[in-house]
Protein backbone atom coordinates (compact mmCIF):
# COMPACT_ATOMS: atom_id res chain seq x y z
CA UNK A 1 -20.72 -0.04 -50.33
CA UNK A 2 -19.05 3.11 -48.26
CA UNK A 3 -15.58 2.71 -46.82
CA UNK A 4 -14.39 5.11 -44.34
CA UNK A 5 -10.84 5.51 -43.85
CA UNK A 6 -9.34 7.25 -41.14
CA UNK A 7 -6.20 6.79 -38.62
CA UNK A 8 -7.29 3.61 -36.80
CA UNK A 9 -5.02 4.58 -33.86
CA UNK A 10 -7.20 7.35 -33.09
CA UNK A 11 -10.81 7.54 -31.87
CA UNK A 12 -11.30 11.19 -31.13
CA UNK A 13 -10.14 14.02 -34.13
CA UNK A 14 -10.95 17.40 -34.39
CA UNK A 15 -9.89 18.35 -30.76
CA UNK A 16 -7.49 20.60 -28.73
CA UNK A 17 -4.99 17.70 -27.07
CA UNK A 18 -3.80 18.19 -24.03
CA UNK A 19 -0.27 17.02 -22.87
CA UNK A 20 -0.47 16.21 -19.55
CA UNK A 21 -2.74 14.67 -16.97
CA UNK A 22 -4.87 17.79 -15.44
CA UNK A 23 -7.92 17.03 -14.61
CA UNK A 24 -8.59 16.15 -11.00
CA UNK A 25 -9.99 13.06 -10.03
CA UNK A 26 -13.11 12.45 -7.96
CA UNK A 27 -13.18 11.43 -4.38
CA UNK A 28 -13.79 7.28 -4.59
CA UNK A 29 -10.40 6.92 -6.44
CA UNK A 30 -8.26 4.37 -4.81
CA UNK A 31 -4.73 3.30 -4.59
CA UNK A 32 -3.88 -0.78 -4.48
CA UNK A 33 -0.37 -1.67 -3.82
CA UNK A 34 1.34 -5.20 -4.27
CA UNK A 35 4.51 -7.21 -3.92
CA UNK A 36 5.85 -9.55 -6.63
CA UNK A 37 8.12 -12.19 -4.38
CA UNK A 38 9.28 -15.71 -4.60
CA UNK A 39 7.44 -16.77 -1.91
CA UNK A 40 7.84 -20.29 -0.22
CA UNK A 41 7.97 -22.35 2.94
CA UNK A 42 10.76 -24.69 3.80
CA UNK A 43 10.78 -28.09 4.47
CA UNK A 44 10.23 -27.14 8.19
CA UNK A 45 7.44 -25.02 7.76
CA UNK A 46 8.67 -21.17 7.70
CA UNK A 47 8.21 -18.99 5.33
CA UNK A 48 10.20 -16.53 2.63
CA UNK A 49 9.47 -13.98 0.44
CA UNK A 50 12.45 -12.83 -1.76
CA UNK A 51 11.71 -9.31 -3.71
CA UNK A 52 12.05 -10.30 -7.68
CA UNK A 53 13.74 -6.99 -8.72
CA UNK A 54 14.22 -3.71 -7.00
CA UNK A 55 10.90 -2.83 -8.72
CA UNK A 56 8.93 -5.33 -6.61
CA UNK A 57 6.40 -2.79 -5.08
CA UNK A 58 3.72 -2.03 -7.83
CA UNK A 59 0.93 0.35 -7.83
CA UNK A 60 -1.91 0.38 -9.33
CA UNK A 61 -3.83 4.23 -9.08
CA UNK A 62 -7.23 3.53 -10.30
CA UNK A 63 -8.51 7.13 -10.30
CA UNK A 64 -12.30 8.47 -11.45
CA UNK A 65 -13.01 11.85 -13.21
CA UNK A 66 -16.01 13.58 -13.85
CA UNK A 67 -16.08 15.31 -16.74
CA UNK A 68 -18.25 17.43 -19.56
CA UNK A 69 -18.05 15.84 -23.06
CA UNK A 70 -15.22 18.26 -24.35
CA UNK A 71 -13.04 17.00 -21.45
CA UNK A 72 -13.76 13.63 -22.07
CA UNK A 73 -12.73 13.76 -25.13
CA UNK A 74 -9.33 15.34 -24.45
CA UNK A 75 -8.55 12.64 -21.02
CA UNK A 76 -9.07 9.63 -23.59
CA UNK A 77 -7.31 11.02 -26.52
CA UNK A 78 -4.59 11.90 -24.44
CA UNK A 79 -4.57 8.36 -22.92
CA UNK A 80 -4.83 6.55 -26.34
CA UNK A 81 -2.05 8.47 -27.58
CA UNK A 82 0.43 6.89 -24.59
CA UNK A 83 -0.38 3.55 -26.37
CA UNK A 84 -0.55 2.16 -23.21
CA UNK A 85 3.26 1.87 -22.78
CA UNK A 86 4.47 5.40 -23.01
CA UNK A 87 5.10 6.97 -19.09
CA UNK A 88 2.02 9.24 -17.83
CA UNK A 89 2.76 11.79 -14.93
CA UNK A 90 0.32 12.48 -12.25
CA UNK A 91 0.73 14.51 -9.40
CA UNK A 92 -2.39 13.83 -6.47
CA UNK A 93 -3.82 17.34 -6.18
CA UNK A 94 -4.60 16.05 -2.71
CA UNK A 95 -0.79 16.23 -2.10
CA UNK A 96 -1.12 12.32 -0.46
CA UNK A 97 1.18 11.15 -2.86
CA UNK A 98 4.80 11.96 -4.70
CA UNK A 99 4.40 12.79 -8.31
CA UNK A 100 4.65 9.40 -10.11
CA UNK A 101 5.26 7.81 -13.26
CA UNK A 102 2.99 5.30 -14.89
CA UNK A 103 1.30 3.01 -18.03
CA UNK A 104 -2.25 3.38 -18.49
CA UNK A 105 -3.87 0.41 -20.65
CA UNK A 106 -7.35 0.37 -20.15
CA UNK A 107 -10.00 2.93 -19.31
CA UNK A 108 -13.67 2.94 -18.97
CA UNK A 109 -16.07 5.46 -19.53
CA UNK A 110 -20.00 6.02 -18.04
CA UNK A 111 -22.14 7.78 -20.26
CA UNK A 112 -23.90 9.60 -18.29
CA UNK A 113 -26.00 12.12 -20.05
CA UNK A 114 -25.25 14.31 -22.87
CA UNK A 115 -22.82 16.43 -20.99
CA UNK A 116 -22.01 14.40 -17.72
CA UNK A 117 -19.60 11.78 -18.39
CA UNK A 118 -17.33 9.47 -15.95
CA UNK A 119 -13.86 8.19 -16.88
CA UNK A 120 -12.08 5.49 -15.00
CA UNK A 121 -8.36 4.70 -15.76
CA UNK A 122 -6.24 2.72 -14.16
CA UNK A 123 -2.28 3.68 -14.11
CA UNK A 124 0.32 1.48 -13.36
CA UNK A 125 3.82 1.84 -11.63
CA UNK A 126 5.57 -0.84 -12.37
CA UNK A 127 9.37 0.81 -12.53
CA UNK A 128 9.74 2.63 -9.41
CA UNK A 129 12.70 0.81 -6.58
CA UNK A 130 10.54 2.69 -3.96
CA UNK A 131 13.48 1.17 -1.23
CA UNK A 132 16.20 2.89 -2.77
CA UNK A 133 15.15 6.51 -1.93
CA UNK A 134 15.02 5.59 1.63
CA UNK A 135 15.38 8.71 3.20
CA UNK A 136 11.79 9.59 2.05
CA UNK A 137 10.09 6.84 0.03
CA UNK A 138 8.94 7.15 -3.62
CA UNK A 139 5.43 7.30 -3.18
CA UNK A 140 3.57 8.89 0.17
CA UNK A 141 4.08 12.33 0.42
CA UNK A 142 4.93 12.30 4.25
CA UNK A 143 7.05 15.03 6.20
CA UNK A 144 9.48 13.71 7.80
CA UNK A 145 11.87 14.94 10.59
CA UNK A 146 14.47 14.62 13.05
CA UNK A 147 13.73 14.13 16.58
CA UNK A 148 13.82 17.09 18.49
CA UNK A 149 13.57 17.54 22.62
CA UNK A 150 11.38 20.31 23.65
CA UNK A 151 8.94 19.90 21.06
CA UNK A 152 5.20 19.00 20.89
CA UNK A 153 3.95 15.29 18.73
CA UNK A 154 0.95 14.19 17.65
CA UNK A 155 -0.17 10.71 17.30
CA UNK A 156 0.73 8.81 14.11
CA UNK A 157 3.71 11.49 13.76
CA UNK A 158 6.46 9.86 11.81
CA UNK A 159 10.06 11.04 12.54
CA UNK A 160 13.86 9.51 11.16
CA UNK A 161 16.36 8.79 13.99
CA UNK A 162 19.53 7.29 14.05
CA UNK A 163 19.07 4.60 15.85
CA UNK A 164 20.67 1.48 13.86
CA UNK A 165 22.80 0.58 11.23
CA UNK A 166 20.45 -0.50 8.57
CA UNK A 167 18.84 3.42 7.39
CA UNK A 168 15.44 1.60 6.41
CA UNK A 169 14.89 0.43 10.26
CA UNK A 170 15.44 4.23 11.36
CA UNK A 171 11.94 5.42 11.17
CA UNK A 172 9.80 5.97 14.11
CA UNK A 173 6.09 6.10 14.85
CA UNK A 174 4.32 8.70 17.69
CA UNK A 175 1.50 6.33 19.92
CA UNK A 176 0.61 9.08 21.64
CA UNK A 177 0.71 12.88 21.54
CA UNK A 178 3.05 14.46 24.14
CA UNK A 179 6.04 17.34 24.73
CA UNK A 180 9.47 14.94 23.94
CA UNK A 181 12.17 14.88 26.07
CA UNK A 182 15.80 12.64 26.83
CA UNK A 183 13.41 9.78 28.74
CA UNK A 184 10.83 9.27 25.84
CA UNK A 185 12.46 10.08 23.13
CA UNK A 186 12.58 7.22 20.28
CA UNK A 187 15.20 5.41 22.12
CA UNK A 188 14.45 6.42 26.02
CA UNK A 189 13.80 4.10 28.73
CA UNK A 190 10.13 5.19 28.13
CA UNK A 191 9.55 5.88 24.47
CA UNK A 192 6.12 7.24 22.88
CA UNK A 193 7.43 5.72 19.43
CA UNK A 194 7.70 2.73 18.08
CA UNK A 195 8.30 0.73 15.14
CA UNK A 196 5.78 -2.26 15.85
CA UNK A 197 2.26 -1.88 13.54
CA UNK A 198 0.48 -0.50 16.48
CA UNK A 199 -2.23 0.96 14.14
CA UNK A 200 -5.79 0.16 15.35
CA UNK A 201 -8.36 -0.80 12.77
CA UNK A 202 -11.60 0.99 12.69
CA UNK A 203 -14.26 -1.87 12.75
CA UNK A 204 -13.75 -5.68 13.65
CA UNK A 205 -12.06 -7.90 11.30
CA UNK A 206 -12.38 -11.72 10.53
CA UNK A 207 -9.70 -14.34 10.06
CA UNK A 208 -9.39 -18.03 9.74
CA UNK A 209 -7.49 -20.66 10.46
CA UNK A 210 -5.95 -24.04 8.58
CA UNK A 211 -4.55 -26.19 10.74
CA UNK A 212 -1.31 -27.24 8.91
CA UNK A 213 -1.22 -30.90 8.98
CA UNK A 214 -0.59 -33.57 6.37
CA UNK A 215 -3.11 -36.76 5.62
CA UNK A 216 -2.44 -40.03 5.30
CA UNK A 217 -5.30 -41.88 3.15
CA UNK A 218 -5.21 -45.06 4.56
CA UNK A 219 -6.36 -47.66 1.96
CA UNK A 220 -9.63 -48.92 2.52
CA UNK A 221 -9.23 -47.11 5.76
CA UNK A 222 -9.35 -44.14 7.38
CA UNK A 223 -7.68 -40.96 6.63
CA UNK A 224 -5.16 -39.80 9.60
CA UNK A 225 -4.10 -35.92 10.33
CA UNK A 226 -0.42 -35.95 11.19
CA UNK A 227 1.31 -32.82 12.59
CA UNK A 228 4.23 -31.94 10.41
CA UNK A 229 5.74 -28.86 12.43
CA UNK A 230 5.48 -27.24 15.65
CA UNK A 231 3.77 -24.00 14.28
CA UNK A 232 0.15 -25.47 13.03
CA UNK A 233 -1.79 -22.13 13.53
CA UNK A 234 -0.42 -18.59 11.91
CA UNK A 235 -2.97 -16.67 10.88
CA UNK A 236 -3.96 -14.55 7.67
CA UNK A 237 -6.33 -11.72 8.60
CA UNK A 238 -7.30 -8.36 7.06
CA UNK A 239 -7.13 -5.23 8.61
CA UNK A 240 -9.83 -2.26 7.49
CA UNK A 241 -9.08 1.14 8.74
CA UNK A 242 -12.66 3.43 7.63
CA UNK A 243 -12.87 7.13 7.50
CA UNK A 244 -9.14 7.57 8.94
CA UNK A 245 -7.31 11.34 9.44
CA UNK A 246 -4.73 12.61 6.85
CA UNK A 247 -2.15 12.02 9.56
CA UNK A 248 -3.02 8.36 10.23
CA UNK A 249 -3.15 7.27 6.67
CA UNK A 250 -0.02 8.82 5.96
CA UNK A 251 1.84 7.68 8.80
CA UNK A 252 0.32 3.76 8.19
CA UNK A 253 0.84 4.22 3.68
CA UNK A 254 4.29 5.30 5.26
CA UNK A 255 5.07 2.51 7.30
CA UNK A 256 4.04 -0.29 5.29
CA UNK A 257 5.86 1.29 2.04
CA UNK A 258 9.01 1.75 4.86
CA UNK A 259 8.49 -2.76 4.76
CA UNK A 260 8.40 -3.02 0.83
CA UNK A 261 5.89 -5.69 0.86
CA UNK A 262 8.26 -8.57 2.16
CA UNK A 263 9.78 -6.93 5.71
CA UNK A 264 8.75 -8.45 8.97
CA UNK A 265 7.06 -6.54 11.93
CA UNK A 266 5.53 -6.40 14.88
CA UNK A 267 1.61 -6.87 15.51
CA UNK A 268 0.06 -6.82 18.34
CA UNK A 269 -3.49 -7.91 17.90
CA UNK A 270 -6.33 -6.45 19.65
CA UNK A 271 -8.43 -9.33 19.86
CA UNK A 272 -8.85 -13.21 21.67
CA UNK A 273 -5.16 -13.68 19.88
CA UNK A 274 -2.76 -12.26 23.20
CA UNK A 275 0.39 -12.92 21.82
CA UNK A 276 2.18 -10.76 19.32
CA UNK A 277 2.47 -11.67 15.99
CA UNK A 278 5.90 -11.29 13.68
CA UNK A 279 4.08 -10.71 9.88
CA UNK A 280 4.82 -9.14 6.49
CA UNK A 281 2.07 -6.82 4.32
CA UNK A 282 2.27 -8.60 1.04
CA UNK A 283 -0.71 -5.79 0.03
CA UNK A 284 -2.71 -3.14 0.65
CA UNK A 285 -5.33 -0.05 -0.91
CA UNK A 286 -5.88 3.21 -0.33
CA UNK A 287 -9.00 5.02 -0.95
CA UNK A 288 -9.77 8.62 -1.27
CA UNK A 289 -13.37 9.50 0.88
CA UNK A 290 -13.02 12.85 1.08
CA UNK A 291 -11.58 15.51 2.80
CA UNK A 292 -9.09 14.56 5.59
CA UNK A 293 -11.11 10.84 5.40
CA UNK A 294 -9.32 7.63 4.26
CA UNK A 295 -10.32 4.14 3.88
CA UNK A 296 -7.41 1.49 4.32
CA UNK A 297 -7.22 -2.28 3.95
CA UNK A 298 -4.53 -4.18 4.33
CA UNK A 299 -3.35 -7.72 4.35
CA UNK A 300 -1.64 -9.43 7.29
CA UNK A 301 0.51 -12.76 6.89
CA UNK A 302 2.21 -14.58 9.39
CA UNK A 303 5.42 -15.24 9.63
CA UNK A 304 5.63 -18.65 11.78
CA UNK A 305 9.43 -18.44 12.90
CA UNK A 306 8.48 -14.78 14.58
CA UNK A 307 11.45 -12.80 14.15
CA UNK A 308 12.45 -9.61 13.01
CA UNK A 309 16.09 -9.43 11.47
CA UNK A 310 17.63 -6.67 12.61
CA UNK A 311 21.22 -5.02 11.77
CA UNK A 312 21.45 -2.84 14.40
């Protein structure tokens, strides 16, 4: 009987480690984002959703490489050796994101052919209060500036202005490209920004409906729908934005990091459903197509009372 003995910690010997995540990953790799909440309705039907720590936002960056055998080997030995709770830096060569800080746990690898391998690994941010660096958010890598008159916007442009009290409600979206000036500025009597979810998805999207009512199981009987609240029908509906700009990704990852997973908005649907909708994002992903091409999907919940607190 042979025996062979070697550091069970280890799969990979004889190599050249790296120490830090350098390899680029492949176009495919994708971003899902999602809020841990106490989330509940009240005995009259509306809803809250109460961040559980600072850290509430998570992130999980589920990114692809392609690789020769050599660098395979490095990329999991150098993911092994985190032990899957010891902090791994990446910074998105695509410069979409901040440089962040995550645990990887798990990894996958296609064997492709001798020297054609791909490695999937998914790394998790799980300690990052993205709120608290308000000025300029923890994780999309978006330039952000005053308002200026005089000066020429784009569409999807996203600018900070002093406009209330609370510094979180102070960003501003461009919804159309023009020259700025005193009368639509971000607070003018006719603004190009705004701070609704004006956003327009690329292809159609589906939602449904459940009516909320309670039944009554009549013995021997019948059962009976009985209306419990005035607000029956909010809606749930997902909203896919394919093969999206740099600009418009970044502005929309911007905005919906800006609510945190559990701050109300303002959608306007552009669909049979005419009046605007007061919701929160409770999650969202990102994916990389390629150059200056996005795919985003993002969840939509109604919020049945239909306001937006404000402190301003």
């Amino acid at each position: 009987m042979s025996e062979l003995f070697y550091n069970r910690n280890q799969n990979i010997s004889g190599i050249t480690p790296i120490t830090s995540l350098t390899f680029i990953p492949e176009y495919g790799s994708s971003v899902s984002f999602s809020h841990r909440s106490n989330s509940y309705e009240t005995n009259n039907g509306y809803m809250n959703s109460i961040p559980l720590s600072p850290n509430s936002l998570i992130a999980s960056f589920d990114l692809r490489f392609k690789l020769s055998e050599s660098e395979t080997q490095q990329l999991v030995n150098y993911v092994e050796s985190g032990r899957g709770v010891d902090m791994i830096e990446f910074s998105d060569p695509s410069n979409f994101y901040k440089t962040i800080s995550g645990t990887c746990d798990n990894y996958s690898i296609s064997h492709l052919n001798r020297n054609n391998y791909e490695v999937s690994l998914s790394l998790q941010v799980n300690e990052l209060p993205n709120l608290f660096n308000w000025s300029g958010m923890s994780f999309v890598n978006n330039e952000l500036d005053p308002w200026l008159d005089a000066q020429s916007y784009p569409k999807y442009k996203t600018i900070y202005q002093a406009a209330n009290t609370s510094k979180l409600d102070n960003f501003f979206y461009c919804s159309g490209d023009h020259s700025s000036n005193a009368t639509n500025q971000p607070t003018g009597t006719a603004s190009i920004w705004t701070q609704e979810f004006f956003f327009e998805p690329s292809f159609a999207f589906q939602n449904s409906v459940d009516m909320a009512v309670a039944k009554n199981e009549l013995k021997n009987s019948f059962i009976q729908n009985v209306a419990t609240r005035k607000h029956l029908s909010t809606l749930q509906w997902e909203y896919d934005f394919q093969n999206i700009s740099t600009e418009k990704a970044k502005a929309i990852m911007h905005f919906l990091e800006n609510k945190g997973g559990y701050r109300r908005f303002i959608v306007r649907p552009n669909s049979v459903y005419n009046q605007p909708k007061v919701c929160i994002a409770p999650s969202w992903q990102h994916t990389w197509n390629f150059d200056n091409s996005h795919s985003i999907r993002v969840t939509l919940q109604e919020d049945p009372l239909g306001v937006v607190p404000s402190d301003s």
